[in-house]
Protein backbone atom coordinates (compact mmCIF):
# COMPACT_ATOMS: atom_id res chain seq x y z
CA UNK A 1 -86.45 2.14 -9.48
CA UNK A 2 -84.08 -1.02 -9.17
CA UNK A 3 -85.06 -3.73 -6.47
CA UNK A 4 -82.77 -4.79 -3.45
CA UNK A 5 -83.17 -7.57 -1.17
CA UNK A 6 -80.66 -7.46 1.77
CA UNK A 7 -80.26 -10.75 3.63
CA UNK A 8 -78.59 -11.12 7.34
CA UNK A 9 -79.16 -12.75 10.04
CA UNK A 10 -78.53 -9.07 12.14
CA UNK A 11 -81.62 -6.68 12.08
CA UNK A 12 -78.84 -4.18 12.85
CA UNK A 13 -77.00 -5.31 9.70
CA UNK A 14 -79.94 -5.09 7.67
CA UNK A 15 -81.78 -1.89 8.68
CA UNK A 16 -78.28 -0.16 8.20
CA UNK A 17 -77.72 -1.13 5.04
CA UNK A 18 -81.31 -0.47 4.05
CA UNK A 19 -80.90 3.13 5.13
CA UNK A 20 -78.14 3.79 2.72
CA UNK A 21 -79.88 1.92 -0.32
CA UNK A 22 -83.10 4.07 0.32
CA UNK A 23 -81.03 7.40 0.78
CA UNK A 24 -79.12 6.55 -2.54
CA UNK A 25 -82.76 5.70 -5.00
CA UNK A 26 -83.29 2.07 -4.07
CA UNK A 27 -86.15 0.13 -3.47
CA UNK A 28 -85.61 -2.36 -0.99
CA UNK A 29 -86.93 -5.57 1.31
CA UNK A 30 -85.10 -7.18 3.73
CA UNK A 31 -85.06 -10.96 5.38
CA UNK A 32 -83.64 -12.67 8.24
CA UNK A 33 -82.91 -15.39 6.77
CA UNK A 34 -82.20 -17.88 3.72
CA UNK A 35 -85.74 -19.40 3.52
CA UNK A 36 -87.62 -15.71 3.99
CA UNK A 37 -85.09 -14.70 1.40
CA UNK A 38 -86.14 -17.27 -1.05
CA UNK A 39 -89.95 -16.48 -0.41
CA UNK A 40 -89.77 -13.16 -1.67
CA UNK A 41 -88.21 -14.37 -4.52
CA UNK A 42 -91.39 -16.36 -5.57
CA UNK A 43 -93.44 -13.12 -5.52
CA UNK A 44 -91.29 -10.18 -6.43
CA UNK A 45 -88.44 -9.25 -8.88
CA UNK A 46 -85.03 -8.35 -7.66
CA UNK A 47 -82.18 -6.67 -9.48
CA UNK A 48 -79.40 -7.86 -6.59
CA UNK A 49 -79.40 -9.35 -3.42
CA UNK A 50 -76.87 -9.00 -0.88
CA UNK A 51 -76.44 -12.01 1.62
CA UNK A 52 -74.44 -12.35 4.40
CA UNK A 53 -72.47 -15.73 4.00
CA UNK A 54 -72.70 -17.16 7.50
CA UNK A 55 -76.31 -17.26 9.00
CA UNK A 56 -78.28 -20.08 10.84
CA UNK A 57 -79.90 -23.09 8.81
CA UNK A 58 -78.65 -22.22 5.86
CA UNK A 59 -75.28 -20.31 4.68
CA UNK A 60 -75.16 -17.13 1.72
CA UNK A 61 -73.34 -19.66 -0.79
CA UNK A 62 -76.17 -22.39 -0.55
CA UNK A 63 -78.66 -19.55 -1.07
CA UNK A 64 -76.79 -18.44 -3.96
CA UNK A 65 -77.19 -21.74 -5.76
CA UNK A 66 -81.16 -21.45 -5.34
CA UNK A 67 -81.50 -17.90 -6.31
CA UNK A 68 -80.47 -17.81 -10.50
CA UNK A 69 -82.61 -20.52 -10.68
CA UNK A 70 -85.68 -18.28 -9.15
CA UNK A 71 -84.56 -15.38 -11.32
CA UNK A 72 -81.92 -15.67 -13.77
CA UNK A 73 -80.28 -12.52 -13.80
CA UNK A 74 -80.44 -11.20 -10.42
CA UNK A 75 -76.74 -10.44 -9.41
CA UNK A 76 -75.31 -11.79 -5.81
CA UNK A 77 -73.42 -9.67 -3.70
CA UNK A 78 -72.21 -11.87 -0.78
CA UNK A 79 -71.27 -10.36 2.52
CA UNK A 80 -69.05 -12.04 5.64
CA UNK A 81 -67.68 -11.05 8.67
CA UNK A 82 -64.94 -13.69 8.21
CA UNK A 83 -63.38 -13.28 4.29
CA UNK A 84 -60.76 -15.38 3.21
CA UNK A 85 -59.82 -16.39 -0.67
CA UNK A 86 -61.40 -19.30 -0.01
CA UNK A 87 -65.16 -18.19 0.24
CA UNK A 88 -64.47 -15.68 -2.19
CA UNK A 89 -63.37 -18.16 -4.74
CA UNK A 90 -66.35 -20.46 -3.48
CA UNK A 91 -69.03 -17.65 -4.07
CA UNK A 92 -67.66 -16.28 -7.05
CA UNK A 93 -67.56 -20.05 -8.46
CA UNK A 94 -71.40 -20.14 -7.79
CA UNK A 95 -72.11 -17.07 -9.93
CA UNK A 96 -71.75 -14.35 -7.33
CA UNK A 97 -71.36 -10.64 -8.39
CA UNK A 98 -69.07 -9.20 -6.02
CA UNK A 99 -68.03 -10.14 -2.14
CA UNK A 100 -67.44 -7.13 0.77
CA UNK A 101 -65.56 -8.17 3.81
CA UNK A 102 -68.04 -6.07 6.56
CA UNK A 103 -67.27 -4.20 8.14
CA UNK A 104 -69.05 -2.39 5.34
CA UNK A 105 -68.18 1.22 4.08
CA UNK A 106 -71.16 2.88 2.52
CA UNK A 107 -69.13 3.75 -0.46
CA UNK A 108 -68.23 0.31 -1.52
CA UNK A 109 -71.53 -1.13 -0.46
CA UNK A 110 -72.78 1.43 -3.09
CA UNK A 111 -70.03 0.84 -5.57
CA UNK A 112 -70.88 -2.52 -5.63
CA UNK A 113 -74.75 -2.23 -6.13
CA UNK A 114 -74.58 0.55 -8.70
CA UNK A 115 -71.89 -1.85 -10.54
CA UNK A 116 -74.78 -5.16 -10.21
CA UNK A 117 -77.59 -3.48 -11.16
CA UNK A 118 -75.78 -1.87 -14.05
CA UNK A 119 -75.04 -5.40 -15.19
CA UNK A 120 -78.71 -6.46 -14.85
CA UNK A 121 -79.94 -4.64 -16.71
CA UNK A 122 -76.97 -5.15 -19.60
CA UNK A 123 -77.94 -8.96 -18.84
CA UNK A 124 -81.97 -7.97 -19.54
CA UNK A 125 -81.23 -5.74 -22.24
CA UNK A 126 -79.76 -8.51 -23.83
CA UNK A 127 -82.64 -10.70 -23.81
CA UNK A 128 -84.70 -8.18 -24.66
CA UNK A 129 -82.36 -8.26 -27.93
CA UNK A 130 -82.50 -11.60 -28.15
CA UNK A 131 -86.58 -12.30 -27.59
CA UNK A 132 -86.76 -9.46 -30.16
CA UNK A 133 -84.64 -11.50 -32.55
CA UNK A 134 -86.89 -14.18 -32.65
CA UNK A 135 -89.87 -12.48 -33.07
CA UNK A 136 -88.47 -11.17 -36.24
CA UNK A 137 -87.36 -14.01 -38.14
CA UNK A 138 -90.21 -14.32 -40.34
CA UNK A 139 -89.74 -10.93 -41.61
CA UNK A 140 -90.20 -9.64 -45.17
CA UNK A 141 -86.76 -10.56 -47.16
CA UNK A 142 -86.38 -6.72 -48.02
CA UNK A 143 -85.84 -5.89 -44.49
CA UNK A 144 -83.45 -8.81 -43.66
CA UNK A 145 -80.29 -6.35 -44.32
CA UNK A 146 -80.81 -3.57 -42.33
CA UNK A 147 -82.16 -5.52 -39.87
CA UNK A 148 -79.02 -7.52 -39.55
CA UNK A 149 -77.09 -4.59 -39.71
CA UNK A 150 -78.84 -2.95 -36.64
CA UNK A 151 -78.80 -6.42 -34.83
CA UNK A 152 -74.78 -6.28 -35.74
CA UNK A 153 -74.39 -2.53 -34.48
CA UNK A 154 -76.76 -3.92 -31.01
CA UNK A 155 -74.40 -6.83 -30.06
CA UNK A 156 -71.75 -4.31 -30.69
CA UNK A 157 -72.76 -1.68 -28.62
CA UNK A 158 -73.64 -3.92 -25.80
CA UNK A 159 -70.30 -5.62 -25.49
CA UNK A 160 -68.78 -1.85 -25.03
CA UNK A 161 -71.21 -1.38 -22.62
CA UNK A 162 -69.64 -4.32 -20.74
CA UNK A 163 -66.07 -3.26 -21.23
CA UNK A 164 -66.91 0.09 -19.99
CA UNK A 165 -68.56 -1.36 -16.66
CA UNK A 166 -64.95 -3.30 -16.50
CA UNK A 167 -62.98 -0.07 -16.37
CA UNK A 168 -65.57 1.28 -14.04
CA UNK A 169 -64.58 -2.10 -11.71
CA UNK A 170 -61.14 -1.78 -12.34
CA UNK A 171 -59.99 1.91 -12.98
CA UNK A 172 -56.15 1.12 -12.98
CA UNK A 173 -56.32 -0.97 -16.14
CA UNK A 174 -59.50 2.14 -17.39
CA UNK A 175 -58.67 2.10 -20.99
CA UNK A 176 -56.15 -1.30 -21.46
CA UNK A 177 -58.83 -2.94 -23.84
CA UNK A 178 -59.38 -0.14 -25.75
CA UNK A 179 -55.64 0.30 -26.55
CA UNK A 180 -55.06 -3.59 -26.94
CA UNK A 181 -58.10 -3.32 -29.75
CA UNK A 182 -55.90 -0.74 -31.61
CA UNK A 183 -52.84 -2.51 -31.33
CA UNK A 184 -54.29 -5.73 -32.37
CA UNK A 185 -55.68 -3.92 -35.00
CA UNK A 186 -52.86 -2.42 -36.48
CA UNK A 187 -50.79 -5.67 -36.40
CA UNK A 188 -53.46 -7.42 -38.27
CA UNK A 189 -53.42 -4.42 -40.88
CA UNK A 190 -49.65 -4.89 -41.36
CA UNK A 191 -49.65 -8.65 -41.37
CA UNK A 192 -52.01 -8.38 -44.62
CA UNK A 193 -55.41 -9.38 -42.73
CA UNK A 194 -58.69 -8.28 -44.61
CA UNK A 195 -60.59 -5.25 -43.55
CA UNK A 196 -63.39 -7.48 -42.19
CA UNK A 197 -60.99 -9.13 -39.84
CA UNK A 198 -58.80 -6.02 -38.90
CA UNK A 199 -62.15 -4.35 -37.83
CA UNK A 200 -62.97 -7.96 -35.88
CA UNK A 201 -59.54 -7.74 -34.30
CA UNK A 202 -60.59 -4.28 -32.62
CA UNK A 203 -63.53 -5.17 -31.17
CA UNK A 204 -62.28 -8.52 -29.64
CA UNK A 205 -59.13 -6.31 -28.34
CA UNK A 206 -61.96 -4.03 -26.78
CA UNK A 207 -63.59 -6.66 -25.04
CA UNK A 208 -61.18 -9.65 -24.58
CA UNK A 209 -61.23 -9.33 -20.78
CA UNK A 210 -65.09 -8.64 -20.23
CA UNK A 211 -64.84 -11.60 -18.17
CA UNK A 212 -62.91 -9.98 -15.03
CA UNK A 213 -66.78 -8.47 -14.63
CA UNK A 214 -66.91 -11.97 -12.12
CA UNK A 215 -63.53 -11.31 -10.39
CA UNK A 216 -63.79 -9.47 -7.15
CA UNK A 217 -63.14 -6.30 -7.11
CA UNK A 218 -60.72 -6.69 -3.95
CA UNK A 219 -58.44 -8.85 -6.10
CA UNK A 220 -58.64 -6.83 -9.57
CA UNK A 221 -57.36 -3.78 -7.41
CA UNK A 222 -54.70 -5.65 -5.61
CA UNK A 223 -51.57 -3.36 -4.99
CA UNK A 224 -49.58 -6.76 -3.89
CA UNK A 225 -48.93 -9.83 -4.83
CA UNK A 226 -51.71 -11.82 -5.46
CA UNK A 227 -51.69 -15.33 -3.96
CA UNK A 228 -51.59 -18.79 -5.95
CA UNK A 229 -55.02 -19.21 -5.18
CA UNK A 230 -56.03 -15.71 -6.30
CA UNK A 231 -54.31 -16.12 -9.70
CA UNK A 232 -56.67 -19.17 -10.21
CA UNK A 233 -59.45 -17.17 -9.69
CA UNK A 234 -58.10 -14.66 -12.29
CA UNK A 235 -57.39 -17.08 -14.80
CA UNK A 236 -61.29 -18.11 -14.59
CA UNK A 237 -62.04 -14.49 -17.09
CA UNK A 238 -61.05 -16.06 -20.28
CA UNK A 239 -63.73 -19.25 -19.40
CA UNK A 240 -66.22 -16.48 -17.93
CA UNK A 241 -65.75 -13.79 -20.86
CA UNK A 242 -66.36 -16.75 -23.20
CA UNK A 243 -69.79 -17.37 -21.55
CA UNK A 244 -70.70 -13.74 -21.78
CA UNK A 245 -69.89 -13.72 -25.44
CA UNK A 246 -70.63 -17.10 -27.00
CA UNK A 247 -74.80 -16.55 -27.60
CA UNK A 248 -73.60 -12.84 -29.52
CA UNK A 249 -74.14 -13.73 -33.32
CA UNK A 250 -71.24 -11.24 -34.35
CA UNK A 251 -69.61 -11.95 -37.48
CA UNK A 252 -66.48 -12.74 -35.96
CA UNK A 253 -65.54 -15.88 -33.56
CA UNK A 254 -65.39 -13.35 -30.75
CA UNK A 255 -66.67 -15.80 -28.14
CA UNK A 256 -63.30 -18.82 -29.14
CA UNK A 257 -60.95 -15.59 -29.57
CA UNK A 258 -61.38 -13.94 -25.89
CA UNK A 259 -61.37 -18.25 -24.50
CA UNK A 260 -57.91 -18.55 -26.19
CA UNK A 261 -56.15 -15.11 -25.37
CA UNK A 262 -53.87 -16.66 -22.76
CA UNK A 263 -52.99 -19.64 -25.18
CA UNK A 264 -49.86 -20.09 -26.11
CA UNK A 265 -47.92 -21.51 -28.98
CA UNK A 266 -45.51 -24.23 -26.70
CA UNK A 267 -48.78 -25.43 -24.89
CA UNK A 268 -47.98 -23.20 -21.40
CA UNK A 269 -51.09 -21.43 -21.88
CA UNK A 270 -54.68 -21.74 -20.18
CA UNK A 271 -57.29 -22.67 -20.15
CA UNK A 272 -56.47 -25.37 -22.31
CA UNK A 273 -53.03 -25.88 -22.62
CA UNK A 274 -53.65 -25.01 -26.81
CA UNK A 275 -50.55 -25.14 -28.99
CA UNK A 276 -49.48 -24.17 -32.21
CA UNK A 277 -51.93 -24.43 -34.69
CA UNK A 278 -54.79 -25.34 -32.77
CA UNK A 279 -54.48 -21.17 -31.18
CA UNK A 280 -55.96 -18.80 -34.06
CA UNK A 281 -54.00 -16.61 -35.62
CA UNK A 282 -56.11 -13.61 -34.31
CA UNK A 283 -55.52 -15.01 -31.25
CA UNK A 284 -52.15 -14.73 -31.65
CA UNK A 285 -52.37 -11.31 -32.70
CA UNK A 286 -54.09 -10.38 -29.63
CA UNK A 287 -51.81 -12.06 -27.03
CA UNK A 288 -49.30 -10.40 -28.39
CA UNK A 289 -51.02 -6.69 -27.95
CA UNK A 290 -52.15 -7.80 -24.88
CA UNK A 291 -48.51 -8.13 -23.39
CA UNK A 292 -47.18 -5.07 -24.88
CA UNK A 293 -49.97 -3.15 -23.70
CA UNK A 294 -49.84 -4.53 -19.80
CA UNK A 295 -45.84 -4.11 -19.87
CA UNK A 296 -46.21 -0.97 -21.08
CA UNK A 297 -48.53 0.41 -18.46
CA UNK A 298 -49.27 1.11 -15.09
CA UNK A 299 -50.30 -1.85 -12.77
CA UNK A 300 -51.90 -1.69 -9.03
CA UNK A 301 -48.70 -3.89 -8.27
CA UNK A 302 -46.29 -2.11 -10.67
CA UNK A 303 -45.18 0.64 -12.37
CA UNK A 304 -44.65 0.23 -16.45
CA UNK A 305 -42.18 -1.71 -17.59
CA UNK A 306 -41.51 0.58 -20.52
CA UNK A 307 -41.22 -0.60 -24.24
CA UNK A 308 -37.62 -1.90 -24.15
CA UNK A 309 -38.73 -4.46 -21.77
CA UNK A 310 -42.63 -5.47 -23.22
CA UNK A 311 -40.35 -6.17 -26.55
CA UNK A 312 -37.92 -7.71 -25.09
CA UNK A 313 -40.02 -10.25 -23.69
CA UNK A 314 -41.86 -11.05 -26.98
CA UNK A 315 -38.71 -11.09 -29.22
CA UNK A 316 -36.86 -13.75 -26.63
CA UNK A 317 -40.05 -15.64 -26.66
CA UNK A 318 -40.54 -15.25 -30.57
CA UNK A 319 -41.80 -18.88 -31.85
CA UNK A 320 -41.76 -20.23 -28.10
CA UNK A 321 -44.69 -18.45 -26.55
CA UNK A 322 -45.97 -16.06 -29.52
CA UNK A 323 -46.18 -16.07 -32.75
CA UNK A 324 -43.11 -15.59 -35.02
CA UNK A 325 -45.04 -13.53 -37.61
CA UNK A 326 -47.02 -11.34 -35.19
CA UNK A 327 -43.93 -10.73 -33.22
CA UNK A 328 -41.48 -9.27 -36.05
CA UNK A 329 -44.57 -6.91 -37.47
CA UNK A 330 -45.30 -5.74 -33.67
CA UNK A 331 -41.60 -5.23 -33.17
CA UNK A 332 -41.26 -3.51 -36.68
CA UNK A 333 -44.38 -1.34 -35.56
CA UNK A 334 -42.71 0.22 -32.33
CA UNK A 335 -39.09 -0.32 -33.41
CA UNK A 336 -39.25 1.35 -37.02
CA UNK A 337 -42.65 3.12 -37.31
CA UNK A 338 -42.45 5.07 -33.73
CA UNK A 339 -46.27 3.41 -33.04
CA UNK A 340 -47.47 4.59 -29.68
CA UNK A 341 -50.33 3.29 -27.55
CA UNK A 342 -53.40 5.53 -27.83
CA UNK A 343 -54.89 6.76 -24.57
């Protein structure tokens, strides 16, 4: 039975939200404070905590700091009767797992807790994977192949899980990595690109924006337009998604590839301002399937753009933004072969 620890200040607060945990499955303990909150730490195991922001002594955000290093992959839900971008880009910069504005519905408090503990236990089932890893190195050479296979088909399977908890999060865009995969795919297999590396470019097209798992779910969902400060906080995925990945030994440099796809070639990219050859070519690839597939599609904030246009924009920004080569087989795939976007 997953482990909640609900922290506010308000008794009221916390025996209400403690009802609806319980009624839903969870186990739960509550405190009135940072410091209590930080005691039961020391002598039990939590799979999220949800923490009200403001509260005497000592605020949500400077508990947040103390609490990964008490338990590493406990997710933080912070809570606050007075949201603005700024605390949520403040508590999602310390690690936090989501942010509610209360008053609190009891169908996004429970959103958001099925969602955190669902990444727990990804986050524990991969180092489980990881401590089992090690234990195995001094294996018998005859089982060193099919135990890299099944350590190759793990990693695998666990990255989907993490794209699939993204479309959970963000059910407008259910499906966009999944069809960028097979685009990127499909370019690569035109362009020439070995099997190995065609089958690479669908799996980092699957999972290339795992790291929106960090951005609230407030802003993902947005039907507006989202606010300078907002779009900073987006931007963060590609550093995020590249700490998720980096530590899975997949035999493909999934981890640099999801960091670069918003690169591009004049230098106008993040998050490093990359340019020409210093962006990999299966970046490249994906970038480009990445902004065919969001033009072509629905938005919260849009309706598709249609194909006309998501060309358009690649073929007047051939050799400027994307790559020349990627651009005329993407164009030739839509243009002469009829491709259409799966799902």
């Amino acid at each position: 039975m997953p482990s909640i620890l609900v922290v506010d200040d308000e008794k009221s607060i916390r025996v209400t939200i403690s009802a609806f945990l319980k009624r839903d499955g969870y186990e739960v303990m509550t405190a009135e404070n940072a410091q209590a909150a930080l005691e039961l730490l020391d002598t039990h195991e939590f799979d999220t905590v949800l923490t009200d922001i403001v509260m005497p002594r000592r605020s949500g955000v400077s508990l947040l700091k103390d609490i990964h290093g008490k338990q590493s992959n406990v997710q933080v839900i912070m809570m606050t009767g007075e949201p603005t971008v700024e605390t949520a880009v403040d508590a999602v910069r310390h690690e936090a797992r989501d942010y509610l504005a209360k008053p609190i519905s009891r169908d996004d408090l429970l959103k958001a807790v099925r969602q955190a503990v669902g990444y727990k236990k990804l986050l524990d089932e991969k180092q489980r994977l990881e401590r089992e890893n090690a234990a195995h190195q001094q294996n018998l050479e005859r089982l060193v192949e099919e135990r890299t296979r099944k350590m190759r088909q793990a990693m695998l399977n666990t990255a989907y899980a993490a794209a699939a908890m993204l479309d959970l999060r963000d059910p407008y865009t259910a499906g966009h990595q999944r069809r960028v995969g097979a685009l990127a795919s499909d370019i690569g297999r035109e362009m020439g690109l070995s099997a190995d590396m065609v089958e690479g470019l669908n799996v980092i097209g699957c999972i290339h924006d795992v790291g929106k798992i960090m951005v609230p779910t407030d802003i993902l969902n947005k039907p507006g337009q989202i606010s300078p400060l907002e779009y900073e906080l987006i931007k963060e995925h590609a550093r995020k998604g590249y700490e998720v990945l980096k530590d899975y030994e997949m035999p493909w440099p999934v981890a640099e590839i999801v960091y670069q796809h918003h690169e591009r070639l004049d230098g106008s990219g993040y998050p490093h301002g990359l340019k020409g050859d210093d962006i990999w070519i299966e970046t490249c690839i994906i970038s480009v399937a990445d902004v065919l597939e969001a033009m072509m599609t629905h938005r919260p904030y849009r309706p598709s753009l249609g194909m006309n246009a998501a060309l358009d924009e690649i073929t007047s920004n051939r050799g400027v933004l994307y790559h020349p080569d990627v651009v005329d087989v993407a164009v030739g795939l839509f243009r002469e072969s009829e491709y259409q976007l799966i799902g």
